[in-house]
Protein backbone atom coordinates (compact mmCIF):
# COMPACT_ATOMS: atom_id res chain seq x y z
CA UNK A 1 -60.98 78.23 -64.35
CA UNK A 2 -62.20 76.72 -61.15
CA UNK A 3 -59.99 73.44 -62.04
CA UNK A 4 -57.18 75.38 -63.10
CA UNK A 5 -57.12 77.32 -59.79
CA UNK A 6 -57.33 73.73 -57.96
CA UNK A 7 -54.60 72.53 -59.99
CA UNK A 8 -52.37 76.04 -59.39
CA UNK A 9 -53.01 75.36 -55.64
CA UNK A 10 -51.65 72.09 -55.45
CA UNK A 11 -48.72 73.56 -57.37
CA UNK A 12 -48.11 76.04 -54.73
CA UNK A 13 -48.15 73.28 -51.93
CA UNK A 14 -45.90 70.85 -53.55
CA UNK A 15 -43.47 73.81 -54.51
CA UNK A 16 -43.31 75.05 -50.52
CA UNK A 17 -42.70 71.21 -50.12
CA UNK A 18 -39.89 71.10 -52.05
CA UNK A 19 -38.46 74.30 -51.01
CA UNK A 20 -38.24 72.67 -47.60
CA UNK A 21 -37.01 70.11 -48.64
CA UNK A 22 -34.61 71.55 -50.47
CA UNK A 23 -33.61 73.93 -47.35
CA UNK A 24 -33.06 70.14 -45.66
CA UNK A 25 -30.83 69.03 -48.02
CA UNK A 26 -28.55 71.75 -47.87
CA UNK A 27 -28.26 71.54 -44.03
CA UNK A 28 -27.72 68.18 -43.86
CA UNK A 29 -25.49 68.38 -47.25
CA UNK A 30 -26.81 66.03 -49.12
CA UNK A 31 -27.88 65.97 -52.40
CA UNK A 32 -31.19 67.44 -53.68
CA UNK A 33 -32.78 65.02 -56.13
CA UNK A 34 -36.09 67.61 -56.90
CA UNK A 35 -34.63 70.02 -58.95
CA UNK A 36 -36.50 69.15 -62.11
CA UNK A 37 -39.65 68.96 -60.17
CA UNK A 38 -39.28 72.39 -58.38
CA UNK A 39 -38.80 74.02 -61.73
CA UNK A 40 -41.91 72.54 -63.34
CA UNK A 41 -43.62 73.53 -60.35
CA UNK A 42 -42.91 76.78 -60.50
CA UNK A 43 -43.33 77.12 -64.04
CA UNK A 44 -47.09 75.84 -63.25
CA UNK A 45 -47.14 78.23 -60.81
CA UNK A 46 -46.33 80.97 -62.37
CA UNK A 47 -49.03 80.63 -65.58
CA UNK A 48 -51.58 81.89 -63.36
CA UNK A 49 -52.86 85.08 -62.68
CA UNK A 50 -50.76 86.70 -59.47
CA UNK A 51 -49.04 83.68 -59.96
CA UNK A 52 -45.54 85.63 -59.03
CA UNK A 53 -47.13 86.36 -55.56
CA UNK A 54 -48.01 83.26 -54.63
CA UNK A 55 -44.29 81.95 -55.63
CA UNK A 56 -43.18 84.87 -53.32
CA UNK A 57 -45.50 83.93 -50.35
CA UNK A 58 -43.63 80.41 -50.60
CA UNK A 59 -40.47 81.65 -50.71
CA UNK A 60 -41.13 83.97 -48.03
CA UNK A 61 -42.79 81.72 -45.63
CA UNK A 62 -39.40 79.24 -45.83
CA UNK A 63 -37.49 82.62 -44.90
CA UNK A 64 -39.68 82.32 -42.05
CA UNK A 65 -39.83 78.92 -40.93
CA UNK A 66 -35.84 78.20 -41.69
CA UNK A 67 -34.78 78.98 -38.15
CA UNK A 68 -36.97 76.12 -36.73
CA UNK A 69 -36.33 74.05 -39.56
CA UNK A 70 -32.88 74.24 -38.49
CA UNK A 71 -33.71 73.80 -34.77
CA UNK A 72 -35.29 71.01 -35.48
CA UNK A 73 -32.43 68.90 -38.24
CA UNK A 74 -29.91 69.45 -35.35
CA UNK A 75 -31.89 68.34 -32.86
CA UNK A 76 -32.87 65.09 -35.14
CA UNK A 77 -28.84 64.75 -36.34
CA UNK A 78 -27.67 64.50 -32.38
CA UNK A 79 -30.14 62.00 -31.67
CA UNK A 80 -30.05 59.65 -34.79
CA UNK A 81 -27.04 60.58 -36.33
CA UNK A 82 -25.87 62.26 -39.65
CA UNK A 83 -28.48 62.64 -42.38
CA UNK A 84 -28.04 60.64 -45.62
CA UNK A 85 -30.76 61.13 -47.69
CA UNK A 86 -33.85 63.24 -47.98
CA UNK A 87 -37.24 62.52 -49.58
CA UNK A 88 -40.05 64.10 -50.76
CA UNK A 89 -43.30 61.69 -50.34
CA UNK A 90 -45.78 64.47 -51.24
CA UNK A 91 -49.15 63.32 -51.48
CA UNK A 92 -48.01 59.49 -52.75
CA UNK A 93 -48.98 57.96 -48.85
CA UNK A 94 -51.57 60.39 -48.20
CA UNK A 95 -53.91 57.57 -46.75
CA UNK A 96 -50.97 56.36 -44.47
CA UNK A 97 -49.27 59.05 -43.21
CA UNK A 98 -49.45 62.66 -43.07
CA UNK A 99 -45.74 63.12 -44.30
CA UNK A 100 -44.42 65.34 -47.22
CA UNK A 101 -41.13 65.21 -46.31
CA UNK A 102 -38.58 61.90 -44.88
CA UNK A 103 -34.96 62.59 -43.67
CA UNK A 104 -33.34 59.12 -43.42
CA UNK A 105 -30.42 59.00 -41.01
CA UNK A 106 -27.30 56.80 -41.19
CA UNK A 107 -29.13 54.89 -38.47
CA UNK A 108 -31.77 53.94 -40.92
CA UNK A 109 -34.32 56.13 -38.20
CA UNK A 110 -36.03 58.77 -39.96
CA UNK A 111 -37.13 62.33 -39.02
CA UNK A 112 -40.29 63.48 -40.83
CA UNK A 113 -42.65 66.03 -41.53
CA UNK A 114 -46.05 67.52 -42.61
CA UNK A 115 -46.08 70.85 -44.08
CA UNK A 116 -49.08 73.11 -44.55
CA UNK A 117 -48.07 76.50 -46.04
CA UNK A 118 -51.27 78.33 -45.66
CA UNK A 119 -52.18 81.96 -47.59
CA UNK A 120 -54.73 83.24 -44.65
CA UNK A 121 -54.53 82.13 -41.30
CA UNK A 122 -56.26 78.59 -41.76
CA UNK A 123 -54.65 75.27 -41.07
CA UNK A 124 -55.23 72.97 -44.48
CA UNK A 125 -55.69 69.30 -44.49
CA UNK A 126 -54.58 67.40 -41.95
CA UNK A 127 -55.13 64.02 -43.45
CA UNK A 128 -57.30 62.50 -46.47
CA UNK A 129 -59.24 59.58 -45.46
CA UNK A 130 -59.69 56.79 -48.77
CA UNK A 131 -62.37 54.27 -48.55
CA UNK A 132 -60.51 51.34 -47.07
CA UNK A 133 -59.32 54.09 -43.96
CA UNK A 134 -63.00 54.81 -43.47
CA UNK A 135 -63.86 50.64 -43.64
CA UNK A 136 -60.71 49.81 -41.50
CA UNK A 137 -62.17 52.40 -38.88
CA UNK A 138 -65.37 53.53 -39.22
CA UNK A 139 -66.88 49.68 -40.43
CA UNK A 140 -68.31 51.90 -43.39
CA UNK A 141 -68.27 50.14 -47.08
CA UNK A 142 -68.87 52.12 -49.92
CA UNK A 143 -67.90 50.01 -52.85
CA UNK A 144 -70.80 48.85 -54.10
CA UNK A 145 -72.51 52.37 -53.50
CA UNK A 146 -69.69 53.50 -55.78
CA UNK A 147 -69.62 50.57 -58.42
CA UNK A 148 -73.24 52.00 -59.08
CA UNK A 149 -72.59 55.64 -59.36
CA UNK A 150 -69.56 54.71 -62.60
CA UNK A 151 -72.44 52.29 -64.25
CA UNK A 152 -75.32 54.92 -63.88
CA UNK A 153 -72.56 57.49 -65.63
CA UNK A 154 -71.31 54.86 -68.22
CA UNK A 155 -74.91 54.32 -68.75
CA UNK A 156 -75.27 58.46 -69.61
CA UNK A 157 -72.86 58.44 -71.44
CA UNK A 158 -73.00 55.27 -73.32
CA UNK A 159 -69.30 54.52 -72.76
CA UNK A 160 -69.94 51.31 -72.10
CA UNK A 161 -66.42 49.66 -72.86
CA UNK A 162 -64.40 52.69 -72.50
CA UNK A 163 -61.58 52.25 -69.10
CA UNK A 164 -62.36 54.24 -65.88
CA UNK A 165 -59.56 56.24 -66.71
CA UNK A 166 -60.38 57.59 -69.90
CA UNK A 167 -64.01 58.06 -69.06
CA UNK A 168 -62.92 60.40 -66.56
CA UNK A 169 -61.09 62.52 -69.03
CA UNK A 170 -63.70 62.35 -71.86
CA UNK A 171 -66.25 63.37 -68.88
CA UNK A 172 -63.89 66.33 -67.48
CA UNK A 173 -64.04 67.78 -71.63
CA UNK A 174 -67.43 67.37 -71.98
CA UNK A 175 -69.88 70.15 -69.99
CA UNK A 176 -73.02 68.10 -70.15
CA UNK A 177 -71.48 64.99 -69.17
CA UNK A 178 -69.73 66.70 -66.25
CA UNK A 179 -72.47 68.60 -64.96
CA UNK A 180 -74.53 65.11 -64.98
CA UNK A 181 -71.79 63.02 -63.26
CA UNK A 182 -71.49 66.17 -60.74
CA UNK A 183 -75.24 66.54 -59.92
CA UNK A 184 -75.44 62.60 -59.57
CA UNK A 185 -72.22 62.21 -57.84
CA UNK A 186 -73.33 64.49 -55.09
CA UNK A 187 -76.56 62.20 -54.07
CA UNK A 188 -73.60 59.17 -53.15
CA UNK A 189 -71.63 62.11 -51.64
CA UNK A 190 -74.11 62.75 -49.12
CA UNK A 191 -74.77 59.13 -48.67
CA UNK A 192 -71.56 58.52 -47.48
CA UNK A 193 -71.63 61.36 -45.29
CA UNK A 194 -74.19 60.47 -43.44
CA UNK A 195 -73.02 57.16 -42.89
CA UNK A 196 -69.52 57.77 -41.99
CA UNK A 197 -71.73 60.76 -39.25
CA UNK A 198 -73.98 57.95 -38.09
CA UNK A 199 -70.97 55.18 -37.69
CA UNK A 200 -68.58 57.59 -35.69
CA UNK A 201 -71.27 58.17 -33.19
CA UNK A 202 -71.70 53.93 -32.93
CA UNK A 203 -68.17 53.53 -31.91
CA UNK A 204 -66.87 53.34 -28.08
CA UNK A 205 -64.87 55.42 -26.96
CA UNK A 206 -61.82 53.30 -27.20
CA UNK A 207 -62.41 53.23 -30.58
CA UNK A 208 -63.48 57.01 -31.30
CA UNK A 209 -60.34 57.95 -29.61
CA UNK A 210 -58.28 55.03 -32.00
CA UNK A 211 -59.74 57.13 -34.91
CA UNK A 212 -58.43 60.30 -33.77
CA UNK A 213 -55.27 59.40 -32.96
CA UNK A 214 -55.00 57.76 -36.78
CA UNK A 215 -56.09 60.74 -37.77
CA UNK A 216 -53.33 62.60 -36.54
CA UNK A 217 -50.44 59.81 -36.85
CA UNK A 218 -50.09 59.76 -33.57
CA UNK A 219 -48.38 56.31 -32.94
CA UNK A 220 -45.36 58.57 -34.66
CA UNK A 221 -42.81 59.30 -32.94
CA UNK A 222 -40.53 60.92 -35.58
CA UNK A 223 -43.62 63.09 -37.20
CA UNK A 224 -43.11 66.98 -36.91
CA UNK A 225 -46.43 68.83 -37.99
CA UNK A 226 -45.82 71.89 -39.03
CA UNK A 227 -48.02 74.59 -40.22
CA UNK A 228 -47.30 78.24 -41.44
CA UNK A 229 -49.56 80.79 -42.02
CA UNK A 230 -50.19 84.47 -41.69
CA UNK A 231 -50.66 84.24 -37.41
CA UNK A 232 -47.76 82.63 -37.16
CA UNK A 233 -45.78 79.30 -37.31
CA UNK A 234 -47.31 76.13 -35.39
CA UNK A 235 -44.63 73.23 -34.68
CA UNK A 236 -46.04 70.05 -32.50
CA UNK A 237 -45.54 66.41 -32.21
CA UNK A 238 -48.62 64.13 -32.77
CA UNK A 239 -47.25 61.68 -30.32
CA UNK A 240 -46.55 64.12 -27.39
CA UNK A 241 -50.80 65.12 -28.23
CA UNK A 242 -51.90 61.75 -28.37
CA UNK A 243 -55.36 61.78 -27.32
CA UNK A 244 -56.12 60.88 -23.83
CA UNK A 245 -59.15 58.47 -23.43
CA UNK A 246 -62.35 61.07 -22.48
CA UNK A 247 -65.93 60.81 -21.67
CA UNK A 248 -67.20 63.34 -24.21
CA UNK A 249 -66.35 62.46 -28.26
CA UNK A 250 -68.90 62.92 -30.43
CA UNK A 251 -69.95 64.49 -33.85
CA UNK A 252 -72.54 66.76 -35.00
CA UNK A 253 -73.52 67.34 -38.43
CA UNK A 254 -72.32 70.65 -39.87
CA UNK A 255 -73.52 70.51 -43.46
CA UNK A 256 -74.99 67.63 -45.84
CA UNK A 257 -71.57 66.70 -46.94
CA UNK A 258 -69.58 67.33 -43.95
CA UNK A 259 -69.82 67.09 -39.55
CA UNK A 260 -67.53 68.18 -36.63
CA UNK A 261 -65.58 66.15 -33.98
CA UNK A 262 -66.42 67.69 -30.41
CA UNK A 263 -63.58 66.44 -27.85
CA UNK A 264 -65.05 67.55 -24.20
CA UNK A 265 -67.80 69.96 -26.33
CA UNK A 266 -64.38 71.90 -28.06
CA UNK A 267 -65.11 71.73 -31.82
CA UNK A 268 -61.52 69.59 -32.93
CA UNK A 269 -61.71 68.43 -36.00
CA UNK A 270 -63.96 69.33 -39.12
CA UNK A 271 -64.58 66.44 -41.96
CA UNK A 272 -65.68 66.95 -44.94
CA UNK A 273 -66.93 64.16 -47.38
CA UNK A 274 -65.48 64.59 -50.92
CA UNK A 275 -64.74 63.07 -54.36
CA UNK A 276 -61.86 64.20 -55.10
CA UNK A 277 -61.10 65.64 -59.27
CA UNK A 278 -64.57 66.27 -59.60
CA UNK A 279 -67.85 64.90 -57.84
CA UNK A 280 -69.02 61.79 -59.59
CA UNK A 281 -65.75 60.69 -61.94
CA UNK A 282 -63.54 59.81 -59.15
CA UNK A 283 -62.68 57.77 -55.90
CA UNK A 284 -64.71 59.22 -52.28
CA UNK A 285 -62.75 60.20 -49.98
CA UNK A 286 -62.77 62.19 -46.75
CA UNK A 287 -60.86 65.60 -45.85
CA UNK A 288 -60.22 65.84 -42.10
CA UNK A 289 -59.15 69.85 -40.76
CA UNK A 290 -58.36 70.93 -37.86
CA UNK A 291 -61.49 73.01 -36.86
């Protein structure tokens, strides 16, 4: 259940994605090349319990947000010219860049954005952090941490031979395998934690602040964040809040598995150390919230 309510959730994002998207494509008239993927989407969707409500949240948070989306495509057209085509990058670059969404104008320039269409009034992810983000800027290496952890499972298992890939699956069928790879995983998951905690606190400040600001994309000057939820709608520019350099970053730990950025003692960012599809069967990686 607990998978299949992960899986519905990621359905609902991608579907608000696409609706956007979709609302893009009509102002701009072009064509809408998702149509096959919206429908599965909502299909996915809608196989869950309340699953029509959470398709009508979606639909009525675009209702919502349209005016500014609008605001925001002319505003883009006048500067860079007429819109030719529109793409959804969903989570594909999700080391990279924060974008869901690329409009590519006939000047080759592109307007994008990052949507978060949030039930309560939370914020969602604002970036997932892979292994060779947290090397490139926190100095931390995990591979051989994680080499271990798949031969300590293959070695449970006695799936010696058997490809990463389908070991995960046979794992994710299996409840004693999975509960094994979980409890086990979660040892390397604090690990890496504590490292990536410790190593954030090393840096200088020119590089603390270098680390924010990747966090947030904020080298990007065509990158629109935008974030709806039950408060209200929250439009802003990562460049135009690029972080200043300041006296005062640091982190404090806020759980085993996760610690908070403090900018000038203001709690900014929360981070939370994961593996993603299932502690122990899959790559680390790092969740970074606004706090």
């Amino acid at each position: 259940m607990k998978n299949r309510k992960v899986k519905s959730n990621r359905a609902q994002a991608d579907y608000f994605e696409l609706l956007v998207c979709q609302y893009i494509c009509h102002l701009a008239g072009v064509r809408f090349s998702y149509s096959k993927n919206i429908a599965i989407l909502c299909n996915k969707v809608l196989k869950v319990p309340n699953g029509k409500a959470r398709l009508e949240l979606q639909n009525n948070n675009l209702i919502k947000l349209s005016p500014k989306i609008k605001e925001i495509i002319h505003l883009e057209i006048k500067r860079k010219g007429k819109i030719i085509e529109v793409k959804w990058v969903g989570r594909k670059l999700t080391i990279k860049t924060t974008s869901d969404i690329d409009a590519e104008h006939i000047s080759k320039k592109l307007t994008r954005f990052s949507i978060k269409s949030i039930e309560g009034q939370g914020f969602g992810t604002i970036k997932n952090l892979g292994l060779n983000s947290l090397q490139r800027y926190l100095g931390i290496n995990f591979e051989l941490e994680n080499q271990k952890m798949w031969r300590e499972l293959r070695s449970f298992t006695k799936q010696y031979n058997t490809s990463q890939q389908t070991l995960k699956k046979l794992v994710r069928t299996n409840k004693t395998w999975l509960h094994w790879a979980t409890n086990n995983g979660k040892r390397y998951q604090t690990r890496l934690n504590e490292l990536c905690y410790n190593a954030f606190n090393k840096l200088n400040n020119k590089d603390k602040v270098g680390f924010l600001n990747f966090i947030l994309d904020a080298e990007d000057s065509n990158l629109y964040v935008i974030i709806i939820n039950a408060a209200g709608i929250v439009i802003y520019k990562p460049l135009e809040d690029k972080l200043g350099l300041t006296d005062n970053i640091i982190a404090k730990k806020n759980s085993e598995v996760g610690y908070t950025i403090l900018v000038n003692k203001v709690p900014t960012y929360r981070i939370q150390t994961n593996n993603t599809n299932g502690i122990g069967i899959s790559p680390f990686c790092q969740r970074v919230f606004f706090y």
